[in-house]
C-alpha atoms as a PDB file:
ATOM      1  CA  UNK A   1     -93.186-225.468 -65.291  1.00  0.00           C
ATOM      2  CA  UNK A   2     -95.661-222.902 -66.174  1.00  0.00           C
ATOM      3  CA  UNK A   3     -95.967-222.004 -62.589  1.00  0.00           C
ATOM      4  CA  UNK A   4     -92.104-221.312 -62.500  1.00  0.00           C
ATOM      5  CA  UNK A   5     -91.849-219.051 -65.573  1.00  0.00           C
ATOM      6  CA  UNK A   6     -94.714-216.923 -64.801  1.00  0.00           C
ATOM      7  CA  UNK A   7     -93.461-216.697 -61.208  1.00  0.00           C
ATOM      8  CA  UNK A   8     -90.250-215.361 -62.737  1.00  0.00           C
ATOM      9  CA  UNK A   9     -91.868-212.979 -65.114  1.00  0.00           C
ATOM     10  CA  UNK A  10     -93.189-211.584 -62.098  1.00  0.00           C
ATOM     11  CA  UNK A  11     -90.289-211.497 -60.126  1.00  0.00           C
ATOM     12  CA  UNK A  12     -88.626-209.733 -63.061  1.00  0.00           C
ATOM     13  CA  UNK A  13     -91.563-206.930 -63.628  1.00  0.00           C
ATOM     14  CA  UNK A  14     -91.458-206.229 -60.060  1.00  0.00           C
ATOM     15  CA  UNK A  15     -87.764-205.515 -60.189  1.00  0.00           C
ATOM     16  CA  UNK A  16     -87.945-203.711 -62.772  1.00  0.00           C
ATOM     17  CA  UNK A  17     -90.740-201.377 -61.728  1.00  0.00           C
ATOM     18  CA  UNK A  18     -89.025-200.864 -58.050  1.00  0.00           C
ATOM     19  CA  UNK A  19     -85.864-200.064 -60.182  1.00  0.00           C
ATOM     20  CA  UNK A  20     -87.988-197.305 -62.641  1.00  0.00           C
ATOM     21  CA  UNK A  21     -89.845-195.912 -59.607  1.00  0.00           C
ATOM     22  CA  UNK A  22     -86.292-195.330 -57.899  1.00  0.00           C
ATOM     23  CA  UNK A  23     -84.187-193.272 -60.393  1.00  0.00           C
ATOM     24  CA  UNK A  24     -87.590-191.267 -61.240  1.00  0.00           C
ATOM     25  CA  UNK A  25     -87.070-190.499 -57.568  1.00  0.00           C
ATOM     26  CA  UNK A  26     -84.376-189.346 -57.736  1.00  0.00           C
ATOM     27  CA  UNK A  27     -85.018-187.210 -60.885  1.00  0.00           C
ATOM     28  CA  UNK A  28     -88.023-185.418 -59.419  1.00  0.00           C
ATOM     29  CA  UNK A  29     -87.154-185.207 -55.774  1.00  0.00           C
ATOM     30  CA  UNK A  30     -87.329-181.414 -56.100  1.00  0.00           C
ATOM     31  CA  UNK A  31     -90.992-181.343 -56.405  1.00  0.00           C
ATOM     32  CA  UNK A  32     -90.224-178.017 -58.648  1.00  0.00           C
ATOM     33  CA  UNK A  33     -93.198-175.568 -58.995  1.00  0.00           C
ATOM     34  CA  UNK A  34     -94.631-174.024 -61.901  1.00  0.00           C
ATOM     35  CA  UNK A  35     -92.781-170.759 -61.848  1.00  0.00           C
ATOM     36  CA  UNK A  36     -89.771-172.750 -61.723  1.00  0.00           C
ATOM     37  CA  UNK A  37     -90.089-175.010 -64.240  1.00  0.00           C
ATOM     38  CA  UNK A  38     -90.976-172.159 -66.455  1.00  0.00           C
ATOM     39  CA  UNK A  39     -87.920-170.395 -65.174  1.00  0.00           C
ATOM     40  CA  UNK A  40     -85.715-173.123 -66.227  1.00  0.00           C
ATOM     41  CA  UNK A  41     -87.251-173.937 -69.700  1.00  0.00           C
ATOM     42  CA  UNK A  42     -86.923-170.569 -70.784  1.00  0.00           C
ATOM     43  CA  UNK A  43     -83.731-170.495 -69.410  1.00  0.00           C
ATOM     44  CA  UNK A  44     -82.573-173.668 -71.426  1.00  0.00           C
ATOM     45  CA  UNK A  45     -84.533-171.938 -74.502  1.00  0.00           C
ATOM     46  CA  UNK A  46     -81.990-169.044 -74.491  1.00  0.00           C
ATOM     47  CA  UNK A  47     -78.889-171.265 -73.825  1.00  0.00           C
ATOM     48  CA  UNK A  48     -80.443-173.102 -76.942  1.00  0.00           C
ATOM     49  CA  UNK A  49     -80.993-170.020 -79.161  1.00  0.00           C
ATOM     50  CA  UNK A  50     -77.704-168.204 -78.161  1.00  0.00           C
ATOM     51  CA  UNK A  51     -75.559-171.864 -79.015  1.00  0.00           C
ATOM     52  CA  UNK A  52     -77.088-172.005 -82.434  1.00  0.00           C
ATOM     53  CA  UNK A  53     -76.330-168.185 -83.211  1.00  0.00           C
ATOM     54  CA  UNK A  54     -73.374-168.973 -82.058  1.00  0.00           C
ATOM     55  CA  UNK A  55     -72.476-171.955 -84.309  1.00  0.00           C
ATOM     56  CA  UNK A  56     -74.107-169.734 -87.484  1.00  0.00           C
ATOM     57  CA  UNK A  57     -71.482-167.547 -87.195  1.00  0.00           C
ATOM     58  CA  UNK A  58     -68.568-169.687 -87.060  1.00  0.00           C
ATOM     59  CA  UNK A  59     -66.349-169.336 -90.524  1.00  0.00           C
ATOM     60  CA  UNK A  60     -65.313-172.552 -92.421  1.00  0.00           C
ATOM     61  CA  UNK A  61     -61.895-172.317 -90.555  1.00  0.00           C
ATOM     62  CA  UNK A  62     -63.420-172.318 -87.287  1.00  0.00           C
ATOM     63  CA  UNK A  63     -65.193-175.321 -88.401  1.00  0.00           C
ATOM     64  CA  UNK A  64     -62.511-177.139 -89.326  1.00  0.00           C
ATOM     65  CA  UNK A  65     -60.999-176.542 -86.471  1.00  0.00           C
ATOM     66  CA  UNK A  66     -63.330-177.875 -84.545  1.00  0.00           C
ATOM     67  CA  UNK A  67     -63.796-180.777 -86.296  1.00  0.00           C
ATOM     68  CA  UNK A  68     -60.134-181.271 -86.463  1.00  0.00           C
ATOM     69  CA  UNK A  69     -59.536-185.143 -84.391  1.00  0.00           C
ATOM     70  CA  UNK A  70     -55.923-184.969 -84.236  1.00  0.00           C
ATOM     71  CA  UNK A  71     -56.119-181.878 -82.018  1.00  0.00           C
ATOM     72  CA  UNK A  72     -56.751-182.444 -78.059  1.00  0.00           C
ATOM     73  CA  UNK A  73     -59.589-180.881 -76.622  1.00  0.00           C
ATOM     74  CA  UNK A  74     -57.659-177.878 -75.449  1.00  0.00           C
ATOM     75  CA  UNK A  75     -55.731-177.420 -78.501  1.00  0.00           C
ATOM     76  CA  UNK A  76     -58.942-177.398 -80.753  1.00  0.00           C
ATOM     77  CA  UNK A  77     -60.102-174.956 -77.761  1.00  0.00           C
ATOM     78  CA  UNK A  78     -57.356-172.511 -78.047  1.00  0.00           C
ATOM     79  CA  UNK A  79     -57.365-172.953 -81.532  1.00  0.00           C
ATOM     80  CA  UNK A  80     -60.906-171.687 -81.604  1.00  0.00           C
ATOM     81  CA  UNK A  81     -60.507-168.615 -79.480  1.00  0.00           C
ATOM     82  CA  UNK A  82     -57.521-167.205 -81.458  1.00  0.00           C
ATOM     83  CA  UNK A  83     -59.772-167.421 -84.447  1.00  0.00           C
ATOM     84  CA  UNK A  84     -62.984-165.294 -82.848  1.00  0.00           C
ATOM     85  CA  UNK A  85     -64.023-162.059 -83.932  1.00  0.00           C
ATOM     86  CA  UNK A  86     -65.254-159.272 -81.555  1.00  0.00           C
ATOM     87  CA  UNK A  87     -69.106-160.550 -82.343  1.00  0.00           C
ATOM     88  CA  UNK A  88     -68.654-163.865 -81.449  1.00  0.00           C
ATOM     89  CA  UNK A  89     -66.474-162.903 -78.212  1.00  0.00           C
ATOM     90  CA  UNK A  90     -69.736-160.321 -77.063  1.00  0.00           C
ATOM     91  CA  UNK A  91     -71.981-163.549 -78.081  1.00  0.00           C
ATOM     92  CA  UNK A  92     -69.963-165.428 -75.744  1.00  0.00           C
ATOM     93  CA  UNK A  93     -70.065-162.980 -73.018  1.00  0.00           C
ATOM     94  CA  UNK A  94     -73.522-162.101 -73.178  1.00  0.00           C
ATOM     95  CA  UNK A  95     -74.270-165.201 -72.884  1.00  0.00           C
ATOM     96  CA  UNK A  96     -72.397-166.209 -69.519  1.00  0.00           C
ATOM     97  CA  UNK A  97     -73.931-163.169 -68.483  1.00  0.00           C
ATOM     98  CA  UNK A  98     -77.783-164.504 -69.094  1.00  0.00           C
ATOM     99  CA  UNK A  99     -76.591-167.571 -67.702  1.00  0.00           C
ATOM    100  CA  UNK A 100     -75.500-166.574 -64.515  1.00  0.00           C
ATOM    101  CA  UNK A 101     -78.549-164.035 -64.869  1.00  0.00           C
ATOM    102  CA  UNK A 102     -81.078-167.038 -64.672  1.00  0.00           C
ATOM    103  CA  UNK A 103     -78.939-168.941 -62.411  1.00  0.00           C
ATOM    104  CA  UNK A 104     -79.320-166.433 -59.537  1.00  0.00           C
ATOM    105  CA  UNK A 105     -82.978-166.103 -60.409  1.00  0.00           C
ATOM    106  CA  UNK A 106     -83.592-169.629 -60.134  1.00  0.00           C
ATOM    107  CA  UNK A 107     -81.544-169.992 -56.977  1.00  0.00           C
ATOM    108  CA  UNK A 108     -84.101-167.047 -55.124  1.00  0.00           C
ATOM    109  CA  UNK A 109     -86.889-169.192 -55.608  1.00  0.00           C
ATOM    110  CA  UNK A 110     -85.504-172.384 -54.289  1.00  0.00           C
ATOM    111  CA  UNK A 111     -86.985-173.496 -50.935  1.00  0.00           C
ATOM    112  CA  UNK A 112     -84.338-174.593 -48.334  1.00  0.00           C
ATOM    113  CA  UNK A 113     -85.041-178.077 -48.706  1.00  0.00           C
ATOM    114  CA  UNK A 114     -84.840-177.851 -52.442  1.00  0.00           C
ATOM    115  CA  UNK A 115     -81.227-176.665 -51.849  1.00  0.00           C
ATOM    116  CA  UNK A 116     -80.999-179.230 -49.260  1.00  0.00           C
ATOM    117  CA  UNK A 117     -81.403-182.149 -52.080  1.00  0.00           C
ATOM    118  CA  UNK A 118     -79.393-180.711 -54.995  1.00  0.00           C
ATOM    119  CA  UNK A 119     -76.405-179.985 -52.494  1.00  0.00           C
ATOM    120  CA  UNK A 120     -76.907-183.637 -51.865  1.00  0.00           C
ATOM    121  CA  UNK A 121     -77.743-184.524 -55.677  1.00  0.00           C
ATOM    122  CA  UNK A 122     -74.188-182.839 -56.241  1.00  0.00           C
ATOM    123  CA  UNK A 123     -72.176-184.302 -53.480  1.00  0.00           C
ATOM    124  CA  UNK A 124     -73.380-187.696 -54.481  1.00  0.00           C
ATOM    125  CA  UNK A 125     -72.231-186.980 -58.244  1.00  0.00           C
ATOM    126  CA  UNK A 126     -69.013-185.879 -57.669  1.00  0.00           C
ATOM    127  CA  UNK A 127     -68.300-189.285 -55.372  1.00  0.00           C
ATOM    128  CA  UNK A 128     -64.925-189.607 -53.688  1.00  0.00           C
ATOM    129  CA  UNK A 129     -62.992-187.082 -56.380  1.00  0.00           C
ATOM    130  CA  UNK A 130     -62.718-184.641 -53.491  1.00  0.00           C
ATOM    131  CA  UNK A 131     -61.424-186.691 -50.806  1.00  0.00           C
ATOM    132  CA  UNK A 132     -58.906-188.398 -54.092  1.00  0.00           C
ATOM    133  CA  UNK A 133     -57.618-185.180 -54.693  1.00  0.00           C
ATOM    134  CA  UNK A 134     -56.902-184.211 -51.009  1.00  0.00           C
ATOM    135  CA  UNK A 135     -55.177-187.477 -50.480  1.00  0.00           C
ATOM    136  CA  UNK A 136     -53.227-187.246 -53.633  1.00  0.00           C
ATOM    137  CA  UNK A 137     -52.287-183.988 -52.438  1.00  0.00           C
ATOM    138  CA  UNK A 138     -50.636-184.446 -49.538  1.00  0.00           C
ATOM    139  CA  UNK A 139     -49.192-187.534 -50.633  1.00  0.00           C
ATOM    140  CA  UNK A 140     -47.345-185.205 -53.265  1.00  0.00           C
ATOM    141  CA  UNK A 141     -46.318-183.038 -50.157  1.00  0.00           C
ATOM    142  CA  UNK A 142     -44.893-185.873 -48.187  1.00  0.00           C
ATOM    143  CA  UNK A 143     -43.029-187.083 -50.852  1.00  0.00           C
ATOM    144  CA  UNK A 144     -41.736-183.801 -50.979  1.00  0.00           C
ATOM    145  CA  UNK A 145     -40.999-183.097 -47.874  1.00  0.00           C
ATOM    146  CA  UNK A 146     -39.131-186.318 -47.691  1.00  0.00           C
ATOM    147  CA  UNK A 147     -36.752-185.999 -50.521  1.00  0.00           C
END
């Protein structure tokens, strides 16, 4: 009896290892280097920094407005963007801008097979929505086209 359990304690570590050693696969497949790790944790220190001077500027209407739960997402996001003032519209756009900034950065010091497995990474996340859309698509035509 002793021989079973500890046979299935085993069985059960070694599935769970395989299973750990698998998704961190997949989480460090890029095999980033140092300049780009730095790249992207400054990057994520400014998207940090800018979203909490952001959030100290909002008003007590703005948040209540975005705490509001009986608006939809959109509503509560329209909401919010009728209430801005010109500083928090040029913290927004500044923003993007260093965004997109680092993006491109990052991008020029990606390797081809680094772009090879995030074009992969992101394929695999979006799954079939593509090829749902398409279908539902022309399934909209046809019915269309036939009435």
């Amino acid at each position: 009896m002793k021989r079973i359990k500890g046979l299935w304690i085993f069985i059960l570590a070694l599935f769970i290892s395989v299973f750990n050693v698998y998704s961190q696969d997949n989480i460090e497949g890029l095999n980033l280097s140092e300049k780009q790790q730095q790249l992207l944790q400054t990057q994520k220190e400014l998207i940090k920094n800018n979203r909490e001077a952001f959030k100290a500027s909002l008003t007590s209407e703005q948040r209540t407005i975005l705490k509001n739960k009986t608006l939809s997402k959109a509503e509560r996001q329209t909401a919010l963007k009728r209430t801005l003032s010109s500083s928090q519209k040029n913290i927004i756009t500044r923003n993007t801008a260093i965004v997109k900034k680092a993006k491109t950065k990052f991008r020029a010091t990606l390797t081809p097979k680094q772009k090879e497995l995030i074009r992969k990474r992101q394929s695999k996340n979006r799954g079939g929505a593509k090829k749902n859309v398409r279908r539902n698509v022309r399934r909209a035509k046809n019915k269309r086209v036939r009435n």
